[in-house]
Protein backbone atom coordinates (compact mmCIF):
# COMPACT_ATOMS: atom_id res chain seq x y z
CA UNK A 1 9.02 4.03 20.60
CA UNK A 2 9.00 3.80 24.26
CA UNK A 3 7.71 0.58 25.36
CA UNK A 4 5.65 -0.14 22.35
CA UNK A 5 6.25 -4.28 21.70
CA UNK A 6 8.46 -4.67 18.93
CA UNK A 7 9.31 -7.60 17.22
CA UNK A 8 12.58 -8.18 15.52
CA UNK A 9 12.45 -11.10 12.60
CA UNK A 10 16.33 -11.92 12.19
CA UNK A 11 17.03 -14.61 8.77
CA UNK A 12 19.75 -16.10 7.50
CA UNK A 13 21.79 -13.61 5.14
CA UNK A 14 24.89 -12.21 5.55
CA UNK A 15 23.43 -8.87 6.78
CA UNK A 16 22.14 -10.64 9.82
CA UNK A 17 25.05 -9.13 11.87
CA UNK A 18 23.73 -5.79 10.80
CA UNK A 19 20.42 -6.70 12.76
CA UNK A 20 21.94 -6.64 16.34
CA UNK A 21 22.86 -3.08 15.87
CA UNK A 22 19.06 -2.15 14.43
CA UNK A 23 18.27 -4.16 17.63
CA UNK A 24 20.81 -1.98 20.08
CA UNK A 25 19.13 1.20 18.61
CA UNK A 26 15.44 0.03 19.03
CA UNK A 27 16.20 -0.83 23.03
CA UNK A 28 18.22 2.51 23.14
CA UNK A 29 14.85 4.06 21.98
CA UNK A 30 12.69 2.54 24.93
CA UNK A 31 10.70 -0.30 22.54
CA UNK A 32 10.09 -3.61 24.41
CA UNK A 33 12.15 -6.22 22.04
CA UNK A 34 11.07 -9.61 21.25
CA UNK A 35 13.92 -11.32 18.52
CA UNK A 36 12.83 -14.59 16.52
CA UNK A 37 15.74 -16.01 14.74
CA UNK A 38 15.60 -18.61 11.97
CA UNK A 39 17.68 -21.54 12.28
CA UNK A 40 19.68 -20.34 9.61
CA UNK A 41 20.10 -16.65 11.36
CA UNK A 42 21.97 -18.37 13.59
CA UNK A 43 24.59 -19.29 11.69
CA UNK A 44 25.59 -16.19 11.26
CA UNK A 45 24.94 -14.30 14.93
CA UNK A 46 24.33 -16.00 17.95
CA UNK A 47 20.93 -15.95 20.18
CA UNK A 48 23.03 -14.41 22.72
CA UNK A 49 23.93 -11.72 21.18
CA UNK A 50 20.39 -10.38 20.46
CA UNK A 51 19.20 -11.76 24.39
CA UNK A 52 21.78 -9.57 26.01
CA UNK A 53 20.74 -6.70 23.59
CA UNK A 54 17.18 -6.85 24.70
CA UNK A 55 17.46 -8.26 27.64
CA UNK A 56 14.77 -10.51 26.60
CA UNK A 57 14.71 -14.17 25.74
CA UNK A 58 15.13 -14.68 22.04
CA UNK A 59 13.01 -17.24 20.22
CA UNK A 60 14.41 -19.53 17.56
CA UNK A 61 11.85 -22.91 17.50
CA UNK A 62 7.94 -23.77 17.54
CA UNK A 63 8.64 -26.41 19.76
CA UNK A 64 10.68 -24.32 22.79
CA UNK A 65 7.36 -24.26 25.10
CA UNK A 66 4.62 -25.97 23.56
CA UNK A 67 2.28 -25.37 25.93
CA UNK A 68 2.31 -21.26 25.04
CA UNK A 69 1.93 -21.88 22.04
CA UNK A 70 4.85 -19.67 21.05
CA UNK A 71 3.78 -18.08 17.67
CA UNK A 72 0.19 -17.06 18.48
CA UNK A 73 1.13 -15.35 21.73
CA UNK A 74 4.22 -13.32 19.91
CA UNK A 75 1.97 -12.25 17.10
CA UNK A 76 -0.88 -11.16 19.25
CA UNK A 77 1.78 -9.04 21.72
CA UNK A 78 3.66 -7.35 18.52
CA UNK A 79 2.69 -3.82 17.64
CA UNK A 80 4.61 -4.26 14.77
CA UNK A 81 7.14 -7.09 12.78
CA UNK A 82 10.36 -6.07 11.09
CA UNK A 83 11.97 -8.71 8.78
CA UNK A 84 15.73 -7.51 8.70
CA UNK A 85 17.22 -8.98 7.02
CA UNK A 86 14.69 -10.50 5.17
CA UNK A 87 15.97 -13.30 2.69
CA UNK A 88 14.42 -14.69 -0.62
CA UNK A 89 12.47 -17.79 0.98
CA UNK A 90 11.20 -15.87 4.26
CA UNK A 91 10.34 -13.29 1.83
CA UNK A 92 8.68 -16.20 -0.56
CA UNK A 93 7.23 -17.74 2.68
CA UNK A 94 5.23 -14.69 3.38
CA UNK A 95 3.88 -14.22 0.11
CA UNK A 96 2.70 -17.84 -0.12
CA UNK A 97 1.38 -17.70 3.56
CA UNK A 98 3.98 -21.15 4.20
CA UNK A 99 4.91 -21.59 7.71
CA UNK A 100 7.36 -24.13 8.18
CA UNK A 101 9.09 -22.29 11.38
CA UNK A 102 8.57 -19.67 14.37
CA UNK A 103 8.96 -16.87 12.09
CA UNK A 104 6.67 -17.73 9.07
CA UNK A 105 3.94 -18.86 11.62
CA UNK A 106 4.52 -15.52 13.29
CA UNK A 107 3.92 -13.53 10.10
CA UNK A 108 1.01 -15.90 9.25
CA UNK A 109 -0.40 -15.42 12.42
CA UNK A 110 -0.03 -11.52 13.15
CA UNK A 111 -2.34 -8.76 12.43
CA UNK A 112 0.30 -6.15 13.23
CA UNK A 113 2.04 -3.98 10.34
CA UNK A 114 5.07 -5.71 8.78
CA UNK A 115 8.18 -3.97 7.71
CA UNK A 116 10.57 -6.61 5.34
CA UNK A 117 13.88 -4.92 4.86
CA UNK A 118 15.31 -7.14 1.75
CA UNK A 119 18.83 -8.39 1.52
CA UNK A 120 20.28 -10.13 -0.90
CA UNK A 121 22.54 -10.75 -4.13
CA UNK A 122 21.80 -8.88 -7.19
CA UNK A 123 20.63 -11.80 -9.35
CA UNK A 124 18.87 -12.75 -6.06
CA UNK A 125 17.10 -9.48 -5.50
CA UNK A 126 16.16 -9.13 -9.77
CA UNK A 127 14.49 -12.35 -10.35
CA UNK A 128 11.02 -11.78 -11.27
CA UNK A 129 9.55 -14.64 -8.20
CA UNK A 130 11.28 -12.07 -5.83
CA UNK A 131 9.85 -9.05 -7.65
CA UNK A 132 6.58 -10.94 -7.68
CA UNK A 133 6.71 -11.95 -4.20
CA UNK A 134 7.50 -8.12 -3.12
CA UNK A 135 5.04 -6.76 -4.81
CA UNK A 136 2.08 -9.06 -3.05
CA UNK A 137 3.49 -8.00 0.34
CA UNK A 138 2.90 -4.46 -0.59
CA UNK A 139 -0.24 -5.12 -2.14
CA UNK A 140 -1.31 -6.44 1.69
CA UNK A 141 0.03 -3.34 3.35
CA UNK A 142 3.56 -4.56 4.08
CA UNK A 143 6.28 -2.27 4.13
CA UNK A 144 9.87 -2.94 1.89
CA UNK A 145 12.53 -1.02 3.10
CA UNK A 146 14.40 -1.10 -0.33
CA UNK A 147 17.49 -2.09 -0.19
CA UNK A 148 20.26 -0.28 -1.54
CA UNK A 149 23.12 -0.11 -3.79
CA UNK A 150 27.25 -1.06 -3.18
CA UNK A 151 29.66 -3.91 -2.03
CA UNK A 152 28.37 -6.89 -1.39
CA UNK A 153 29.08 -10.23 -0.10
CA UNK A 154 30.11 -12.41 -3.14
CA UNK A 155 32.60 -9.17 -4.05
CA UNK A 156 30.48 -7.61 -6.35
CA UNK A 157 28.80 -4.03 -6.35
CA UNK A 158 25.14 -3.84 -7.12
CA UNK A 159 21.66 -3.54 -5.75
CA UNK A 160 21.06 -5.60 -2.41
CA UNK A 161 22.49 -4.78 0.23
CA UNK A 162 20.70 -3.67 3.29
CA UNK A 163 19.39 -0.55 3.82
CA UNK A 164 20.85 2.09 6.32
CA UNK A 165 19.61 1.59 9.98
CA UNK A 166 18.50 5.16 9.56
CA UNK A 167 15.80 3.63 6.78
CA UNK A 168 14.88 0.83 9.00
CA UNK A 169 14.34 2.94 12.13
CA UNK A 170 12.05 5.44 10.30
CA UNK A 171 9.87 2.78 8.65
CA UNK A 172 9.40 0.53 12.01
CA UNK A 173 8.04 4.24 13.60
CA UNK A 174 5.87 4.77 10.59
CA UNK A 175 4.46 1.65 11.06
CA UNK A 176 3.79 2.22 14.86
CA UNK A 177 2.02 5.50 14.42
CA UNK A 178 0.19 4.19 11.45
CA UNK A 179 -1.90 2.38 13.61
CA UNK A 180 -3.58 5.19 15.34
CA UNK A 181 -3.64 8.21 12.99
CA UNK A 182 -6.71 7.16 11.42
CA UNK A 183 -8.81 5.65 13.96
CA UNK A 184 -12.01 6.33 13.81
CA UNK A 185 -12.35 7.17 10.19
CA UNK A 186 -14.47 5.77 7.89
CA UNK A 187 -12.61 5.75 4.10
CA UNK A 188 -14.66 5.59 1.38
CA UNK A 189 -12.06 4.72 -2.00
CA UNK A 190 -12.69 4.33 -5.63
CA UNK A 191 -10.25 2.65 -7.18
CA UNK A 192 -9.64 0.76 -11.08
CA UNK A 193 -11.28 1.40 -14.17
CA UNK A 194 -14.76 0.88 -15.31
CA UNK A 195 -15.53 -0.95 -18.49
CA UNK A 196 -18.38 0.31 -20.67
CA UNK A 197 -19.87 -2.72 -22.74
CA UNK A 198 -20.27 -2.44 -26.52
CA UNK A 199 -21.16 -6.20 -27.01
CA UNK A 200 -20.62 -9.32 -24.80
CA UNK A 201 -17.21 -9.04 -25.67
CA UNK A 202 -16.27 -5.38 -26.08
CA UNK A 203 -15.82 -2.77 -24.16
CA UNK A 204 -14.69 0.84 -24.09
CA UNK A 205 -12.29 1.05 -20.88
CA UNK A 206 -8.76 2.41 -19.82
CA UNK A 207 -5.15 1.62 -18.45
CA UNK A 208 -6.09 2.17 -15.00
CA UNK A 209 -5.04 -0.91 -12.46
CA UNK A 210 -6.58 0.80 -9.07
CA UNK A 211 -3.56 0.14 -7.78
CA UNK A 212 -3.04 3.56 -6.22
CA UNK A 213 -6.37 3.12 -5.10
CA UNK A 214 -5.60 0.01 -3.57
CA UNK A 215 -2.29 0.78 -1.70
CA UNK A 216 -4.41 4.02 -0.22
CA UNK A 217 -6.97 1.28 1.44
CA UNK A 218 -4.18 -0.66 2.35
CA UNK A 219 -2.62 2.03 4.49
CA UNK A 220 -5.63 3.48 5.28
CA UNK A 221 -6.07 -0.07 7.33
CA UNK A 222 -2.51 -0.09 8.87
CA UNK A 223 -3.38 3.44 10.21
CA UNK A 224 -6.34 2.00 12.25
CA UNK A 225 -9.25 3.30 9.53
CA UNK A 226 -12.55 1.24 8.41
CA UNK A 227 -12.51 0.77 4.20
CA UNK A 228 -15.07 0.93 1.62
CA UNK A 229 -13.36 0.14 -1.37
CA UNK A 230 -15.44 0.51 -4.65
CA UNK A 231 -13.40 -1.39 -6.85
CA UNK A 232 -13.41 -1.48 -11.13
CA UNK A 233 -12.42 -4.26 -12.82
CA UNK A 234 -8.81 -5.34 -12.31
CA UNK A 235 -6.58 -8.69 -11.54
CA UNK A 236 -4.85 -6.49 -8.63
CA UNK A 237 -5.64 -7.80 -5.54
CA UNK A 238 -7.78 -5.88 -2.75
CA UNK A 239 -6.12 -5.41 0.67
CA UNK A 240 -7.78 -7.94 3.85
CA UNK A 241 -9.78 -5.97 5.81
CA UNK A 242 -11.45 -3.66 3.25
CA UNK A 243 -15.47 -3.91 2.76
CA UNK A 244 -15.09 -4.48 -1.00
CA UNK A 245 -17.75 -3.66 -3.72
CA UNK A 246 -16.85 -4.86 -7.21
CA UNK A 247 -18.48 -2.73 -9.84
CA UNK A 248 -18.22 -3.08 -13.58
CA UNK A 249 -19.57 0.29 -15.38
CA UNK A 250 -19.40 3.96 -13.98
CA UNK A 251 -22.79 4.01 -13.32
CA UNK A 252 -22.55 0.77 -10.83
CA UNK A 253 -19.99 2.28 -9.05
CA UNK A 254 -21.75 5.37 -8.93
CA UNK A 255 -24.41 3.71 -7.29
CA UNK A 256 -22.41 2.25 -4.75
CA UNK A 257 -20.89 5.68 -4.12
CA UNK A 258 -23.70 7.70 -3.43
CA UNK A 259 -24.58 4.36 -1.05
CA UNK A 260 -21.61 4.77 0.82
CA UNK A 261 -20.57 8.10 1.24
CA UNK A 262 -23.48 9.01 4.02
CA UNK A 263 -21.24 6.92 6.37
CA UNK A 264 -17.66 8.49 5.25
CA UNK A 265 -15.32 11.21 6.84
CA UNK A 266 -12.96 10.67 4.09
CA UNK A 267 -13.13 9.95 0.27
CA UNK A 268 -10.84 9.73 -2.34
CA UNK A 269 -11.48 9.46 -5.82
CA UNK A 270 -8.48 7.62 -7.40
CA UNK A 271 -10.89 5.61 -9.97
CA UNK A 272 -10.39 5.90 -13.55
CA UNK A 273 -14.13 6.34 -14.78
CA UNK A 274 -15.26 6.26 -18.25
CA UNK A 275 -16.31 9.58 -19.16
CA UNK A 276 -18.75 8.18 -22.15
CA UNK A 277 -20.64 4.79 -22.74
CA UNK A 278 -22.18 3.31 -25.95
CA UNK A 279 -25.41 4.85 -26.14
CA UNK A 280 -26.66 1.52 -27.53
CA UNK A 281 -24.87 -1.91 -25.94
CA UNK A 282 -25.61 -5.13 -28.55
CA UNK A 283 -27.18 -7.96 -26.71
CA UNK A 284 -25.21 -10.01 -29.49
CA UNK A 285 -21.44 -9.64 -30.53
CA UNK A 286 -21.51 -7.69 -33.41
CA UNK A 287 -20.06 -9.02 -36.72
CA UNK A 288 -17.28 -7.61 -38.40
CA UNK A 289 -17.96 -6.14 -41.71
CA UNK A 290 -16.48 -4.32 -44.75
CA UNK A 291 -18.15 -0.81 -43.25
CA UNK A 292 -16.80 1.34 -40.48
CA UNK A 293 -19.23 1.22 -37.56
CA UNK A 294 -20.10 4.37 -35.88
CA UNK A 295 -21.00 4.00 -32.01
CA UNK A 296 -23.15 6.80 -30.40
CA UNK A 297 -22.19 7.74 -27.03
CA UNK A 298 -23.21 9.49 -24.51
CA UNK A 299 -21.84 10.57 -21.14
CA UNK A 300 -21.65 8.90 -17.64
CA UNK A 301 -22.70 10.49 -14.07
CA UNK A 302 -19.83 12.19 -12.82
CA UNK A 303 -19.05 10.55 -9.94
CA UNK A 304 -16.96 12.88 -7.97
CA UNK A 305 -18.74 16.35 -8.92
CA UNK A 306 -22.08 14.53 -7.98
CA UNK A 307 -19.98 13.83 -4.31
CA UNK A 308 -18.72 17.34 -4.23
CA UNK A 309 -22.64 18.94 -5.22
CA UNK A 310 -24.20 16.45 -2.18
CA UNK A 311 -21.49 16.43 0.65
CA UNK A 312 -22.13 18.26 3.95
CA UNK A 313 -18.87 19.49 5.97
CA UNK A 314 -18.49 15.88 7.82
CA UNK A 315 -16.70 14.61 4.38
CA UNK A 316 -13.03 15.60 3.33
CA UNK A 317 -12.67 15.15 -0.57
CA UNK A 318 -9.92 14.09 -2.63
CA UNK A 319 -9.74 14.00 -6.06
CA UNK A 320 -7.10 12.26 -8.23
CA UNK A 321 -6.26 13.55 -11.69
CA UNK A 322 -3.95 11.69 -14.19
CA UNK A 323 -2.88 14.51 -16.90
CA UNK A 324 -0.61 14.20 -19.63
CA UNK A 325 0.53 18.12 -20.05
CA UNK A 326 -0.69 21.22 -18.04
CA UNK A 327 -0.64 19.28 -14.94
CA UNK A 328 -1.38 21.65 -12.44
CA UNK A 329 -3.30 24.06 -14.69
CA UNK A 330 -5.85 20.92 -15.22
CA UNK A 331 -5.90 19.88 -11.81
CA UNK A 332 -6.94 23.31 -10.04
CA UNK A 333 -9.90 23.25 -12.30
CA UNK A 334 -10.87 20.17 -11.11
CA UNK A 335 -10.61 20.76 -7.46
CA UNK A 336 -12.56 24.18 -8.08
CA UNK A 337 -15.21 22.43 -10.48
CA UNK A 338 -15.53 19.72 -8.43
CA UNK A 339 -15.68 21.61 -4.77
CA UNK A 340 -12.65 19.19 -3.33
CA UNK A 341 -10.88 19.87 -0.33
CA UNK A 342 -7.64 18.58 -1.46
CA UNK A 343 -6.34 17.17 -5.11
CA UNK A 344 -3.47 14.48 -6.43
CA UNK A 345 -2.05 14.96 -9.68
CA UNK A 346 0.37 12.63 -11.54
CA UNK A 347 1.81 12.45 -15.10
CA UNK A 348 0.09 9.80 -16.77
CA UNK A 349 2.22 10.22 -20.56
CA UNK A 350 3.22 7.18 -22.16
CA UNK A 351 3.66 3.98 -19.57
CA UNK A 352 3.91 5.99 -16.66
CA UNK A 353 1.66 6.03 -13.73
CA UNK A 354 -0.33 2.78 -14.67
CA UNK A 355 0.41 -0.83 -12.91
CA UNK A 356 2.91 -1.89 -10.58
CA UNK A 357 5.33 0.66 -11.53
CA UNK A 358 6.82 3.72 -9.45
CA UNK A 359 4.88 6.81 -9.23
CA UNK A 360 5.19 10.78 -8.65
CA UNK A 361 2.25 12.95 -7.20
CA UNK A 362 2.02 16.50 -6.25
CA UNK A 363 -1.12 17.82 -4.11
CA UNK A 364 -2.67 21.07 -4.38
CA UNK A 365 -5.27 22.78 -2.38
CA UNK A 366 -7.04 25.98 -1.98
CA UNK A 367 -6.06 28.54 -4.73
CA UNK A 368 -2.42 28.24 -4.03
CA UNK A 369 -1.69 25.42 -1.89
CA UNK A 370 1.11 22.73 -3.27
CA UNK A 371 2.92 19.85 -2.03
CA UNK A 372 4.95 17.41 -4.58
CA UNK A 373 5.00 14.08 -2.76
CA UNK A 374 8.07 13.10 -4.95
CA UNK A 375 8.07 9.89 -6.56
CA UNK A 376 8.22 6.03 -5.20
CA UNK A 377 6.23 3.16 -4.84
CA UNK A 378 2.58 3.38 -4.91
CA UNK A 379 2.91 2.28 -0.71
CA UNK A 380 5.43 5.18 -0.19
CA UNK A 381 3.41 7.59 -1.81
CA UNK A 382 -0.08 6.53 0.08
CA UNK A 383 1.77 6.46 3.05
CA UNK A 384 2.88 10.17 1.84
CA UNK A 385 -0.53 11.62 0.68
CA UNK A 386 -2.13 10.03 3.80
CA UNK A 387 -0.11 12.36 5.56
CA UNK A 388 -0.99 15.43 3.84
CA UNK A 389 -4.84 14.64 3.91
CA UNK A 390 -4.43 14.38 7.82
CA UNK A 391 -2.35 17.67 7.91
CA UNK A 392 -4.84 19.37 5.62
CA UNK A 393 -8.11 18.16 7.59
CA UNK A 394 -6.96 19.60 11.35
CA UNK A 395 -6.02 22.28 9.07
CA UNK A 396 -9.26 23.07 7.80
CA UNK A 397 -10.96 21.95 11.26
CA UNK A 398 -8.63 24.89 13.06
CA UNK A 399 -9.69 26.89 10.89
């Protein structure tokens, strides 16, 4: 962290104390410190405290020089924002894009990787706005240091409490070197399902949400890449910054694929596509009737063995396959099939795997090459696979 411009969000919760000792560790590290404190933060810690840590002036108002204009110039300098701790309303103030002081115009107004470190009561922490609000922040890129479990401030036990400066200090240096490691790339990323129309108002489709798809553009972004993201139909929201192509059916996004890829270093397939489509689509909705209704089908382009036949050695492939049993049997015969440099597999069985809901991947590679990523949010484990597609590409390029 030496001298890369950190900046050091401190709001009003109990675990604000808990901040000046992140702070003490980040300066001990060499990172130049810049502290904004809510008006509320300073209830519980004074300004001083933080200004002799850093040995920096800390900010606490919009109005203390006008004439910088305080909050562009401290979101333009910051190579990253940490949030610690991060309340309920500066967390709701961020997901709204509100900015009503220094710190929410800061986080309006930066471009650099956040990192919110929640803290909070239980009932606080639960309630589904918070959950809501969390899970839009990741869906931009943002990073949540989860908090963790024990005593808390009302004298109850429970989820909330901050997490371990450890945590915090790891996830502020992921989100420095994210910005770097994929410079220069060009990501190409299918992501959701693809609907295959029966009538105007039917459809043969899947569970898929894209958004695995969507939290590997998002930190594909943080880490400095460009993003083509082909994108099925879904209410998740696409990351800012990512060229987006909606598609509908598997052969529109195929098309957009074979478009795309001539400009990619990297793609990865995390799309569910509809293997089959009604061989016949009814310009009409059809009428329900006493008889059973047989629909022909036939199948759709395979979209990633079509990649793997027609890519030259400038492309690293990744292939995503959602199994429910034989996991890993399945999944090498994919990545052999399909000639792909690396695959993800994850357990797709009942509920799991689909939505806004933890995940678990493993990656495999060659004829006996395995990683399990473990399990976590969909954020944590793009953040995770990222890293093993970088390790397995200078890999293959020492080779």
């Amino acid at each position: 962290m030496n001298g890369r411009r950190i900046l050091l969000g401190v709001t009003g919760g109990i675990a604000a104390y808990k901040a000046a000792a992140l702070a003490s560790r980040l300066v001990q590290k060499g990172a130049v410190l810049d502290v904004v404190m809510t008006e509320d933060a300073e209830r519980f810690v004074g300004a001083a405290t933080f200004a002799a840590l850093a040995r920096r002036p800390v900010h606490t108002s919009l109005w203390e020089q006008v004439d910088a204009i305080p909050h562009i110039a401290l979101a333009r300098d910051a190579e990253v924002v940490a949030v610690v701790p991060a309340t309920a309303s500066t967390i709701a103030k961020a997901a709204l894009g509100l900015a009503d002081d220094l710190l929410s115009n800061v986080l309006l107004a930066t471009r650099a990787p956040l990192v919110f470190a929640p803290a909070m009561n239980t009932s606080m922490l639960e309630h589904p706005a918070t959950a809501a609000h969390l899970a839009t922040l990741r869906g931009r890129g943002a990073t949540i240091v989860e908090p963790g479990v024990g005593f808390l401030a009302e004298r109850e036990h429970g989820a909330g409490r901050l997490a371990d400066e450890d945590a915090l200090l790891a996830a502020i240096a992921q989100a420095l070197g994210a910005r770097e490691d994929l410079r220069g790339e060009r990501v190409l990323i299918t992501a959701g399902p693809t609907r295959e129309p029966i009538d105007p108002v039917r459809f043969l489709s899947n569970a898929a949400t894209g958004t695995q798809g969507i939290a590997l553009a998002a930190e594909a972004l943080a880490r400095g890449a460009a993003v083509d993201l082909v994108l099925g139909p879904t209410t998740a929201s696409p990351p800012p910054g990512a060229h987006v192509v909606r598609v509908t059916t598997a052969r529109e996004m195929d098309a957009a694929v074979r478009e795309l890829a001539g400009g990619a270093t990297i793609a990865i397939a995390t799309a569910a596509v509809a293997d089959w489509r009604p061989a016949v689509t009814h310009d009409q909705k059809v009428k329900k009737t006493e008889e059973v209704t047989a629909i022909a089908l036939e199948r759709n382009p395979d979209i990633l063995a079509g990649l793997g036949a027609r890519r030259d050695g400038a492309l690293f492939l990744v292939g995503f396959a959602a199994e429910t049993s034989d996991f890993e049997t399945h999944a090498r015969e994919k990545l052999a099939g399909k000639h792909l440099d690396l695959i993800a597999v994850n357990d797709v069985g009942g509920t799991r795997g689909f939505g806004d809901v933890d995940n678990a991947l493993v990656v495999l590679w060659g004829t006996d090459g395995r990683r399990d990523l473990g399990s976590g949010s969909k954020r944590e484990l793009a953040a995770r696979l990222w890293d093993a597609i970088l390790e397995r590409k200078r890999a293959q390029a020492d080779a």
